[in-house]
N, C-alpha and C. Protein backbone atom coordinates (compact mmCIF):
# COMPACT_ATOMS: atom_id res chain seq x y z
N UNK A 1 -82.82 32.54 -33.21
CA UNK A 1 -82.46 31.26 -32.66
C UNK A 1 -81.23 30.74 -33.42
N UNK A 2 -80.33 30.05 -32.58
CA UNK A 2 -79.38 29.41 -33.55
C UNK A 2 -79.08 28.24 -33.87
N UNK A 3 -79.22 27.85 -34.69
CA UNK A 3 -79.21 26.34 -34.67
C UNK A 3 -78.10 25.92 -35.14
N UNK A 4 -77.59 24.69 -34.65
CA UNK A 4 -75.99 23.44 -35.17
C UNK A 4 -76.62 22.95 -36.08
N UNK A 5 -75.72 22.67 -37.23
CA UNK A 5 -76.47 21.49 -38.07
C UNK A 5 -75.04 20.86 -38.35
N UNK A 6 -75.12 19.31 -37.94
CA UNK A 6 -73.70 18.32 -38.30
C UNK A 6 -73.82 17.91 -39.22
N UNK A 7 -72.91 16.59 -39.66
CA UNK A 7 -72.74 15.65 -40.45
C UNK A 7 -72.82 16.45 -41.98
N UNK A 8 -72.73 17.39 -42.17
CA UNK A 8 -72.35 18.25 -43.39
C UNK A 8 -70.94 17.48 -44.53
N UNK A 9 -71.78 17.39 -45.65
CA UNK A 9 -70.26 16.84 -46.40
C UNK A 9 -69.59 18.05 -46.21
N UNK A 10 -68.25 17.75 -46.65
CA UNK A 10 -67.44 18.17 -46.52
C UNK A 10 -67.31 19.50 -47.93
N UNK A 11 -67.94 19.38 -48.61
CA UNK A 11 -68.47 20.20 -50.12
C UNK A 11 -69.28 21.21 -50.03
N UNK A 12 -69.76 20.81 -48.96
CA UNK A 12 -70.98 21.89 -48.75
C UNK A 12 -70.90 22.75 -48.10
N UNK A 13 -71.38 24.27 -49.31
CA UNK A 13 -70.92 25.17 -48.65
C UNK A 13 -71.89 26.49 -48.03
N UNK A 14 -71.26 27.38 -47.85
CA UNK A 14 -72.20 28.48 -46.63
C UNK A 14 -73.67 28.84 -47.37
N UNK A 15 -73.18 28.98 -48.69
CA UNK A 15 -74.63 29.44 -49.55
C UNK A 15 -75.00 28.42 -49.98
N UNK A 16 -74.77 27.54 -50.08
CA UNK A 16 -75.62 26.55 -50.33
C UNK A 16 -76.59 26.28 -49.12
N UNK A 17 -76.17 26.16 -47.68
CA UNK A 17 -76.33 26.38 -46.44
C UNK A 17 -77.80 27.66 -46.27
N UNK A 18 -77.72 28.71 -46.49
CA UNK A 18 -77.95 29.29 -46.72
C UNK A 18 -79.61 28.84 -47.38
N UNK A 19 -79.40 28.63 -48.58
CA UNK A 19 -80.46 28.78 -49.64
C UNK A 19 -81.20 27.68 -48.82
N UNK A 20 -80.66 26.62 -48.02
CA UNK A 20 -81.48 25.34 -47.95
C UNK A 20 -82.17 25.86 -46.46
N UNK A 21 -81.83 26.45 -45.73
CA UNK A 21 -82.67 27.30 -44.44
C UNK A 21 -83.40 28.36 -44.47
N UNK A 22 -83.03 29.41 -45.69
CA UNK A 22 -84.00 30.32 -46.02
C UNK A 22 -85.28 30.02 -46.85
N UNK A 23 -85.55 28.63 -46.91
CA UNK A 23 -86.43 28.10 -47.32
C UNK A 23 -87.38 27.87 -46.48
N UNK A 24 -87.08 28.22 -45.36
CA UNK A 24 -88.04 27.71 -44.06
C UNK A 24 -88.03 29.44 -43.38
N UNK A 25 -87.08 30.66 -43.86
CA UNK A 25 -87.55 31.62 -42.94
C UNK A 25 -86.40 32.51 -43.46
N UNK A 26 -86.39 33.82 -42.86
CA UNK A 26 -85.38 34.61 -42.90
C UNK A 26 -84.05 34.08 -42.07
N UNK A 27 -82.88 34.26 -42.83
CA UNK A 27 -81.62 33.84 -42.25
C UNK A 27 -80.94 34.82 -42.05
N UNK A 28 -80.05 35.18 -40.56
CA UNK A 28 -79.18 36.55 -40.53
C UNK A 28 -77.81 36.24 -40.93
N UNK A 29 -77.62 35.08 -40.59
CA UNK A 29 -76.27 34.46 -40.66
C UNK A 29 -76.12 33.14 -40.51
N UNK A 30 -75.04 32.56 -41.52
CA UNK A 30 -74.53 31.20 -41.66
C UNK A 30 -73.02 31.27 -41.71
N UNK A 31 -72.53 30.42 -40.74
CA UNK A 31 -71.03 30.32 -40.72
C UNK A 31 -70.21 29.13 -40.43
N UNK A 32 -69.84 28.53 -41.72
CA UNK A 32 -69.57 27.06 -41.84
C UNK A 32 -67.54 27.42 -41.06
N UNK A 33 -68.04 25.94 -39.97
CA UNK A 33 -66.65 25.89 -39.15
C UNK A 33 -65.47 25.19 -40.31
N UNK A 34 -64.69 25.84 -40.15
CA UNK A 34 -63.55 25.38 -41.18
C UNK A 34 -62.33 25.00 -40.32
N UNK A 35 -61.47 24.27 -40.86
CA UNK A 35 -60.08 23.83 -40.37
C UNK A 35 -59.30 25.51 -40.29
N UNK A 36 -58.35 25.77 -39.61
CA UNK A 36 -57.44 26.55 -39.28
C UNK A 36 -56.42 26.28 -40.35
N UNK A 37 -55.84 25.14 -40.41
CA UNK A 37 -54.90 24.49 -41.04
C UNK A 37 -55.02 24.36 -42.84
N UNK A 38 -56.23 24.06 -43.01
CA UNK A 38 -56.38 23.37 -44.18
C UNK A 38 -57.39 24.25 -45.09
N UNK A 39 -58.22 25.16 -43.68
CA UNK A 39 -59.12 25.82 -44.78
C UNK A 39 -60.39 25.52 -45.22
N UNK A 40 -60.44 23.83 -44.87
CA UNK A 40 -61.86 22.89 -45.86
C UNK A 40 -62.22 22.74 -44.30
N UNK A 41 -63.99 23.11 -44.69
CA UNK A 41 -65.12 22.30 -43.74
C UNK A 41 -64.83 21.26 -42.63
N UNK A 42 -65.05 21.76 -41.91
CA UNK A 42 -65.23 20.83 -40.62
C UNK A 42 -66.24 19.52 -40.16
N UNK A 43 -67.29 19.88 -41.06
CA UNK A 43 -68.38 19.13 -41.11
C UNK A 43 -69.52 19.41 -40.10
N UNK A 44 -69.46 20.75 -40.06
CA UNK A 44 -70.68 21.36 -39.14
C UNK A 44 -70.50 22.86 -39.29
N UNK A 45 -71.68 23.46 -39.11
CA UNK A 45 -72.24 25.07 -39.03
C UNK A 45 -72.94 25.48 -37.88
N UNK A 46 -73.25 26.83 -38.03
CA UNK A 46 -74.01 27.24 -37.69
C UNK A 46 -74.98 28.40 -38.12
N UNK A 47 -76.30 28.49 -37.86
CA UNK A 47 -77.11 29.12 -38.86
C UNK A 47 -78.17 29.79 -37.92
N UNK A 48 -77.95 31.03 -37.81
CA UNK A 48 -78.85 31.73 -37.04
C UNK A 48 -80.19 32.65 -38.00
N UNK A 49 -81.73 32.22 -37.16
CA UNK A 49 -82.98 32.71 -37.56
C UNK A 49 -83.47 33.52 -36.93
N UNK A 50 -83.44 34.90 -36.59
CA UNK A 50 -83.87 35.82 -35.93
C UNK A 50 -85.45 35.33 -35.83
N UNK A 51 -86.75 34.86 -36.33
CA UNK A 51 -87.82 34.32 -35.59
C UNK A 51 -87.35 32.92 -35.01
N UNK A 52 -87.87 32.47 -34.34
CA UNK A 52 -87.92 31.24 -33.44
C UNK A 52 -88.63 30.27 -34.04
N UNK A 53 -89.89 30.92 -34.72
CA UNK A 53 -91.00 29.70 -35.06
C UNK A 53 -90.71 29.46 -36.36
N UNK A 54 -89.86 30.24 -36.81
CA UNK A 54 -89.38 29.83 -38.59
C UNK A 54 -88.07 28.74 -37.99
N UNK A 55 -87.31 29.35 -37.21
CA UNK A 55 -86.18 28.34 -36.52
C UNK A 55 -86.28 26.94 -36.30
N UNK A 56 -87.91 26.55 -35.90
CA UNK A 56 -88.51 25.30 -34.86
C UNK A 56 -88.90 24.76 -36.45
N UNK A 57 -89.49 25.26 -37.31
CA UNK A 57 -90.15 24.79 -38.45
C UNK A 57 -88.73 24.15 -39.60
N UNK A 58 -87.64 24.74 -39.67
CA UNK A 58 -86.47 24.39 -40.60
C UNK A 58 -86.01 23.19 -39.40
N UNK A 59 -85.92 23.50 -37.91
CA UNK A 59 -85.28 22.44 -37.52
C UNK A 59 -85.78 20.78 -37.96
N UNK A 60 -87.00 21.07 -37.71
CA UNK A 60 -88.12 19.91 -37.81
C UNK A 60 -88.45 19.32 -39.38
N UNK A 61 -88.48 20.18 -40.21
CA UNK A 61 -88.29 20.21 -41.29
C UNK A 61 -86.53 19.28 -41.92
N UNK A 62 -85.59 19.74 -41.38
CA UNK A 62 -84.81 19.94 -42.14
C UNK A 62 -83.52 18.08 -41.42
N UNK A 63 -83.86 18.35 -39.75
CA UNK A 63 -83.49 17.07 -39.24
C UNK A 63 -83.31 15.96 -39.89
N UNK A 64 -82.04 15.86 -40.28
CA UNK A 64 -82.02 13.86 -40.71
C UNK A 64 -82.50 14.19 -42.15
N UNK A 65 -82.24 14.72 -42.64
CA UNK A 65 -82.71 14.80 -44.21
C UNK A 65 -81.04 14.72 -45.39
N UNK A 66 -81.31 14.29 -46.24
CA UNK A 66 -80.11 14.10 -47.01
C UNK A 66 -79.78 15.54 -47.97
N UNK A 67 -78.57 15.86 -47.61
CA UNK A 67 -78.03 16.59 -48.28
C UNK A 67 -76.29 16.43 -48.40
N UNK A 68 -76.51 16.50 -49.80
CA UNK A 68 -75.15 15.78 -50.51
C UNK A 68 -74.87 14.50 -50.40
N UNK A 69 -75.66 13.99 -50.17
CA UNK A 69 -75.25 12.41 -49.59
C UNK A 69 -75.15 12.26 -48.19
N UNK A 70 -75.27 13.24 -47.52
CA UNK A 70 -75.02 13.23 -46.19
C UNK A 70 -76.10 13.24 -45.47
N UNK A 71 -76.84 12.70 -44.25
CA UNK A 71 -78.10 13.12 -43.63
C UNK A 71 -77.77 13.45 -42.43
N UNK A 72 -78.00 15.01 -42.45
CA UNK A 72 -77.45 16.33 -41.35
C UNK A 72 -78.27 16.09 -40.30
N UNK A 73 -78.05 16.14 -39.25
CA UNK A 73 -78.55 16.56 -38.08
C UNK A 73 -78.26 17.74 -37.38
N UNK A 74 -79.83 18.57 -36.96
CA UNK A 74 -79.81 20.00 -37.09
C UNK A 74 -80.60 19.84 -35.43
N UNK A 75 -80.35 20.95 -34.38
CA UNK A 75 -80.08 21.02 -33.17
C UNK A 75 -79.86 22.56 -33.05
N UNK A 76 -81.06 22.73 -31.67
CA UNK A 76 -80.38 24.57 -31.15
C UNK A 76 -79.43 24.01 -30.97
N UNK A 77 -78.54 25.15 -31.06
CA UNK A 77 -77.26 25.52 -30.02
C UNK A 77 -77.20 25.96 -28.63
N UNK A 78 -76.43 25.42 -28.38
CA UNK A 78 -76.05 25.52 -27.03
C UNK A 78 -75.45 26.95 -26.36
């Protein structure tokens, strides 16, 4: 499953990303959207969970929760 997660500071990065979703399941991949231009974070990812029910459990889990100061909102993808 893949899930969006927004509102990401701008600091935060793929493994950090990473460590905070593989806490809820196996992760295949995380790939934080970056500027073209500049290089730095966009302020959103994406983070794919090959099970679904580990996917549904980090979403629910992880929704609206503060990280870095920031409180992410996490969403399948589209």
């Amino acid at each position: 499953m893949k899930l969006l997660v927004r509102n990401l500071s701008r600091s935060t990065t793929e493994q950090e990303l990473r460590i905070l979703f593989s806490a809820h399941g196996a992760v295949t991949e995380c790939s934080l959207v970056l500027d073209q231009v500049t290089a730095k974070s966009k302020g959103f990812a994406f983070v794919i969970m090959p099970n679904e029910a580990e996917a549904k459990v980090a979403l629910s889990n992880l929704h609206e929760t503060r990280v870095a100061k920031n409180k992410i909102r996490v969403k399948m993808a589209q």
